[in-house]
C-alpha atoms as a PDB file:
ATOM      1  CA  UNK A   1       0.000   0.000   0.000  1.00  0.00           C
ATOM      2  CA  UNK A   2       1.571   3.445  -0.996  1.00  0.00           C
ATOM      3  CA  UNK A   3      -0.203   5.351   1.054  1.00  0.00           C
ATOM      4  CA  UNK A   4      -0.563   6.049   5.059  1.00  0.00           C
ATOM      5  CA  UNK A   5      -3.241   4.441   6.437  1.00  0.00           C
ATOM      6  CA  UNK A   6      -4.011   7.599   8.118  1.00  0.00           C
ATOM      7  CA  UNK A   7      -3.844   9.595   5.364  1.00  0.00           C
ATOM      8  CA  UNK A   8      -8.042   9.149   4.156  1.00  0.00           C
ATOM      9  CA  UNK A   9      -8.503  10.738   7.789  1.00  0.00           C
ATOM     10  CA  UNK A  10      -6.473  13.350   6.675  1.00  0.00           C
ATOM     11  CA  UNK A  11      -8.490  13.869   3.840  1.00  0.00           C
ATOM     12  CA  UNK A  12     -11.356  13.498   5.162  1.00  0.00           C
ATOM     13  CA  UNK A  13     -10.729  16.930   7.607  1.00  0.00           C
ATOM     14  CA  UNK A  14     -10.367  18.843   4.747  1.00  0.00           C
ATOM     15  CA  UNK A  15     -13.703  17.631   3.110  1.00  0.00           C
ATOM     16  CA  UNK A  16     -14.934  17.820   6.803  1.00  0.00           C
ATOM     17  CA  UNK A  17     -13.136  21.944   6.988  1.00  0.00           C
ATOM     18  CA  UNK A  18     -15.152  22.831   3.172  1.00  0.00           C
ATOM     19  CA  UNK A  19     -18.439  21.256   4.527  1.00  0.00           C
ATOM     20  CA  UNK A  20     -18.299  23.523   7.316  1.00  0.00           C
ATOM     21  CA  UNK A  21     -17.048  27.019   5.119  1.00  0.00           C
ATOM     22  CA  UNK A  22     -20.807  26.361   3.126  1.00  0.00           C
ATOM     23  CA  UNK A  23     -22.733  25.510   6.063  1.00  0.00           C
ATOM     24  CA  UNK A  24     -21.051  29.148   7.632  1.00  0.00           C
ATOM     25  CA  UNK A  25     -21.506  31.120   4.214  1.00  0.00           C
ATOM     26  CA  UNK A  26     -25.372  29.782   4.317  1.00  0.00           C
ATOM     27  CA  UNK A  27     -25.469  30.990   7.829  1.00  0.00           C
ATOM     28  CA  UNK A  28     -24.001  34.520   6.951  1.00  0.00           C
ATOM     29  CA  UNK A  29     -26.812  35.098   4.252  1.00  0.00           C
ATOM     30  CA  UNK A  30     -29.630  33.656   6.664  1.00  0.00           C
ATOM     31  CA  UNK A  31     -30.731  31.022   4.081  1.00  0.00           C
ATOM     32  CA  UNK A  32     -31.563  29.276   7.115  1.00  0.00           C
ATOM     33  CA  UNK A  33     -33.160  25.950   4.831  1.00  0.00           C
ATOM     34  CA  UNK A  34     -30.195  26.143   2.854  1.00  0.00           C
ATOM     35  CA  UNK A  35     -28.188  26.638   6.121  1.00  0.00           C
ATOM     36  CA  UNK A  36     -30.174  23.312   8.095  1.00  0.00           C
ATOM     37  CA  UNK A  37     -29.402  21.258   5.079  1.00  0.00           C
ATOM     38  CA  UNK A  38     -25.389  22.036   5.373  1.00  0.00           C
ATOM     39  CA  UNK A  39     -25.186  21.244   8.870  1.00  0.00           C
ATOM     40  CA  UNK A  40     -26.967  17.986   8.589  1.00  0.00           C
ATOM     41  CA  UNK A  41     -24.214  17.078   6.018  1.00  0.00           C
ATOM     42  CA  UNK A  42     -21.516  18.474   7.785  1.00  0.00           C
ATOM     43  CA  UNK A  43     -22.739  16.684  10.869  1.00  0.00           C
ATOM     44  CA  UNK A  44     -23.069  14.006   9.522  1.00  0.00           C
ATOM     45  CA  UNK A  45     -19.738  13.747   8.195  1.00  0.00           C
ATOM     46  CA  UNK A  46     -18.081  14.595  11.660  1.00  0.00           C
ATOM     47  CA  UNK A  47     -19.734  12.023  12.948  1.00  0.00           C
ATOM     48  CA  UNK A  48     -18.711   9.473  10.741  1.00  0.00           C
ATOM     49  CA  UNK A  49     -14.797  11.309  11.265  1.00  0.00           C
ATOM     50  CA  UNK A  50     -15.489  10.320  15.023  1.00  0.00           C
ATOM     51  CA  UNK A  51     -17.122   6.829  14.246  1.00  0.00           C
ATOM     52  CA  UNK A  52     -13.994   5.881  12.311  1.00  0.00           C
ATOM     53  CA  UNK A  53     -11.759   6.951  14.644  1.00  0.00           C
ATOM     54  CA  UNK A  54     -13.299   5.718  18.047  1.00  0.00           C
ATOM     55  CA  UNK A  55     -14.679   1.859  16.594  1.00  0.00           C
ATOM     56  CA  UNK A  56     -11.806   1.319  14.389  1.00  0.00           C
ATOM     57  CA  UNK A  57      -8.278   3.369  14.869  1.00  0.00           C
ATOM     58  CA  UNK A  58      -8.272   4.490  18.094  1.00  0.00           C
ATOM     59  CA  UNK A  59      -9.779   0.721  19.247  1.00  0.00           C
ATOM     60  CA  UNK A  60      -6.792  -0.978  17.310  1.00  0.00           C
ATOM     61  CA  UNK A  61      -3.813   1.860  18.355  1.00  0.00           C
ATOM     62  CA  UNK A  62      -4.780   1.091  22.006  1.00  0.00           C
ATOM     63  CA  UNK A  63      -4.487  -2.741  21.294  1.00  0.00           C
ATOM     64  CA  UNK A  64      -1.439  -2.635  20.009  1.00  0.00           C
ATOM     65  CA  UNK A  65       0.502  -0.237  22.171  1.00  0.00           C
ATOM     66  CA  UNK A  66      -1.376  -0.963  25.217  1.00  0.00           C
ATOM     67  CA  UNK A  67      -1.908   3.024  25.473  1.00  0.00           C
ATOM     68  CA  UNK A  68      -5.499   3.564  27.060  1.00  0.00           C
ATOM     69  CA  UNK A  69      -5.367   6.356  28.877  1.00  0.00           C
ATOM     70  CA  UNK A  70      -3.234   8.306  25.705  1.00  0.00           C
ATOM     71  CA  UNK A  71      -3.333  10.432  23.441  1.00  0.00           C
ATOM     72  CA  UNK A  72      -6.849   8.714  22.273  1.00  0.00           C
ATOM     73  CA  UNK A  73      -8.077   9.311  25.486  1.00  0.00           C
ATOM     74  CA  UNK A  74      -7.732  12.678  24.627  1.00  0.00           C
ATOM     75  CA  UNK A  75      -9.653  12.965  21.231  1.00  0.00           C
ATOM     76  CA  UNK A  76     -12.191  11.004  22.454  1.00  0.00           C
ATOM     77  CA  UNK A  77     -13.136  13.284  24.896  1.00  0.00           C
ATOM     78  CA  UNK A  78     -12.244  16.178  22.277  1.00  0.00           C
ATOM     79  CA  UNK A  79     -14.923  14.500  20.064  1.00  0.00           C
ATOM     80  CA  UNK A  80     -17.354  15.035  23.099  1.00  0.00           C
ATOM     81  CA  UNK A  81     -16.688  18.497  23.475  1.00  0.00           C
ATOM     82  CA  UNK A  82     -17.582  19.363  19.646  1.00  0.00           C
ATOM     83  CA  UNK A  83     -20.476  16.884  20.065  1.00  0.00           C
ATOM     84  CA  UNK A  84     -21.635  19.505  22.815  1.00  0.00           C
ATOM     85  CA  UNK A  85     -20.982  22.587  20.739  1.00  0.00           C
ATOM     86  CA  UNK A  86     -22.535  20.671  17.140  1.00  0.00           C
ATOM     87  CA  UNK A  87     -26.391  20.519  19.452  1.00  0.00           C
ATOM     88  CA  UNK A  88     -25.659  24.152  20.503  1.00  0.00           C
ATOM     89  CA  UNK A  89     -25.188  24.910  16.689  1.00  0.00           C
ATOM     90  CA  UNK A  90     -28.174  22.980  15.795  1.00  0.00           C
ATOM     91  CA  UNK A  91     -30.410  24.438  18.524  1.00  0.00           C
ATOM     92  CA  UNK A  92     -28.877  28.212  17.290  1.00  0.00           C
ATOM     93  CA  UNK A  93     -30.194  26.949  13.491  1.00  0.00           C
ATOM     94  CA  UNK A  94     -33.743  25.704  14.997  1.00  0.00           C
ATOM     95  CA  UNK A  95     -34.032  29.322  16.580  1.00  0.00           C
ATOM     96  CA  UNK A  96     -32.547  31.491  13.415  1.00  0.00           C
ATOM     97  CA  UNK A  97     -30.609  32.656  15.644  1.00  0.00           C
ATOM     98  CA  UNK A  98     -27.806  34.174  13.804  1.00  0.00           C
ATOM     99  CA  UNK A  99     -25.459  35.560  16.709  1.00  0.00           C
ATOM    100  CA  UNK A 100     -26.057  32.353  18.641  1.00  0.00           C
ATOM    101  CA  UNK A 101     -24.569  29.949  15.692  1.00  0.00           C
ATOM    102  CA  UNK A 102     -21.802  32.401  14.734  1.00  0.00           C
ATOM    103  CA  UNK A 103     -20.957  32.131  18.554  1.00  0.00           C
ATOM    104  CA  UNK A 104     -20.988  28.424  18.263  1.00  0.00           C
ATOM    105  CA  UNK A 105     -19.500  28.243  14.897  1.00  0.00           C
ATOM    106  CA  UNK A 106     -16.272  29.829  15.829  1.00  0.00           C
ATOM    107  CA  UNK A 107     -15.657  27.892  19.213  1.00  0.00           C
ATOM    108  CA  UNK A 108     -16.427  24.527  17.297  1.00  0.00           C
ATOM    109  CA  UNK A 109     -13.798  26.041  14.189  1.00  0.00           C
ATOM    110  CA  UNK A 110     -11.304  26.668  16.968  1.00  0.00           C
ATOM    111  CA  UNK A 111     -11.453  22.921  18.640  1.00  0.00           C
ATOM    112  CA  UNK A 112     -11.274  21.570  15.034  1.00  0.00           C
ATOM    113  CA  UNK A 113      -8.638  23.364  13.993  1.00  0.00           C
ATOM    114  CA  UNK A 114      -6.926  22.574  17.069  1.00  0.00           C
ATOM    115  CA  UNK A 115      -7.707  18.767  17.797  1.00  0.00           C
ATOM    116  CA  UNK A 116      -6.536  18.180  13.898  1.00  0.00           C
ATOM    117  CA  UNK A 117      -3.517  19.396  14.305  1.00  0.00           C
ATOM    118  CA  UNK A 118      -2.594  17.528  17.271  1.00  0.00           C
ATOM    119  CA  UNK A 119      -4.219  14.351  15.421  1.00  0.00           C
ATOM    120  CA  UNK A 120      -2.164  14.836  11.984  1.00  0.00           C
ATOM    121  CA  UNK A 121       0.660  16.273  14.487  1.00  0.00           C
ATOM    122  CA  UNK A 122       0.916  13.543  16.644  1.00  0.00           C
ATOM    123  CA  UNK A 123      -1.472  10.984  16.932  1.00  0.00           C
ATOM    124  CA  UNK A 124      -1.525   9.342  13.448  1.00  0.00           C
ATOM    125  CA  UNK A 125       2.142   9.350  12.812  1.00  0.00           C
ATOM    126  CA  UNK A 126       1.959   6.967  15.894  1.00  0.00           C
ATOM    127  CA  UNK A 127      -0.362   5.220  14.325  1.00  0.00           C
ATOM    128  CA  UNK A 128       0.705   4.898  11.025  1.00  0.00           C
ATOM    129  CA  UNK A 129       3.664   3.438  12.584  1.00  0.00           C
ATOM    130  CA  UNK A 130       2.753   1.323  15.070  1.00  0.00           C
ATOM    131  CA  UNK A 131      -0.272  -0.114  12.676  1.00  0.00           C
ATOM    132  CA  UNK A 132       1.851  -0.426   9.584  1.00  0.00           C
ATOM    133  CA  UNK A 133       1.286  -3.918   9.202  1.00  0.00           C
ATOM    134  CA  UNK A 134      -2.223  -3.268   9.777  1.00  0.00           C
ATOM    135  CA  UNK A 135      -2.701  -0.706   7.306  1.00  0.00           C
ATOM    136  CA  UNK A 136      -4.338  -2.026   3.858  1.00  0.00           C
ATOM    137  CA  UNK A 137      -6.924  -3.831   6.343  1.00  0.00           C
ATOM    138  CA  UNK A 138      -7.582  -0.654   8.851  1.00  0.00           C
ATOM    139  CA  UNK A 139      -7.408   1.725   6.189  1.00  0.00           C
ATOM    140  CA  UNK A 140      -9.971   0.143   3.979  1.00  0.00           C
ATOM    141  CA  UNK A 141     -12.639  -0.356   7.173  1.00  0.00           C
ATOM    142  CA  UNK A 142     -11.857   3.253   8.352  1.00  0.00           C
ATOM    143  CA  UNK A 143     -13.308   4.263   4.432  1.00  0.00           C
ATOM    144  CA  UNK A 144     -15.924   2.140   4.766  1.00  0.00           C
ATOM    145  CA  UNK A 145     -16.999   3.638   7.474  1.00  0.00           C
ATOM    146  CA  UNK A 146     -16.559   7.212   6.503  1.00  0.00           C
ATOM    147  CA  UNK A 147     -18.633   6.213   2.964  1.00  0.00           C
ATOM    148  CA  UNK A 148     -21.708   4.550   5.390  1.00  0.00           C
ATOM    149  CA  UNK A 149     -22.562   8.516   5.889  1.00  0.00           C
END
């Protein structure tokens, strides 16, 4: 396999990062049904992020470095925190509530930005090395996953 088996995740925060740009531009012209339909998708493709990470990486990293209370500790409960902040969002859509969701919007764009970079920073190197001879198999159930969405 020529590539990382980390590197779809990668990927997939950058789809993740545009998803969230038109959900925000929808937001900023208050085409609220426009604006509802991007965050379902957007949500829905963090989720899957999370899914992929939490039942297969982060599952099979722990297993093989014995690491529980690590660095996936950490993202997991990272993943909570954005969880909290996506129903905020979606409550700030329900209401039209403009200030509200750009509120929202910019502490959620903040723990993104900042829980990739320690992901693609730190915690999938470790993984791509530690799971190299894992990789062809993880990295094709970690796309499956994402492509369930």
């Amino acid at each position: 396999m020529n590539h990382s088996l980390t590197e779809c995740l990668e990927h997939h925060h950058r789809e993740c990062d545009d998803l969230f740009a038109t959900l925000e531009d929808a937001v900023s012209k208050a085409d609220w049904a426009r604006a509802r339909l991007n965050f379902a998708l957007f949500r829905d493709q963090l989720e899957a992020h999370f899914r992929a990470e939490e039942e297969v990486l982060f599952p099979h990293f722990e297993s093989v470095t014995g690491m529980t209370d690590g660095p996936t500790s950490v993202m997991r409960a990272e993943h909570e925190s954005m969880r909290t902040v996506l129903a905020r969002m979606a409550d700030a859509l329900e209401n039209e509530d403009e200030a509200e969701f750009a509120g929202e919007s910019e502490t959620l764009f903040v723990l993104m930005q900042q829980h990739n970079m320690k992901e693609e920073g730190v915690l999938y190197p470790m993984c791509d090395r530690r799971l190299a001879n894992q990789a062809e198999t993880l990295g094709a159930r970690i796309k499956q996953v994402i492509e369930e969405t």
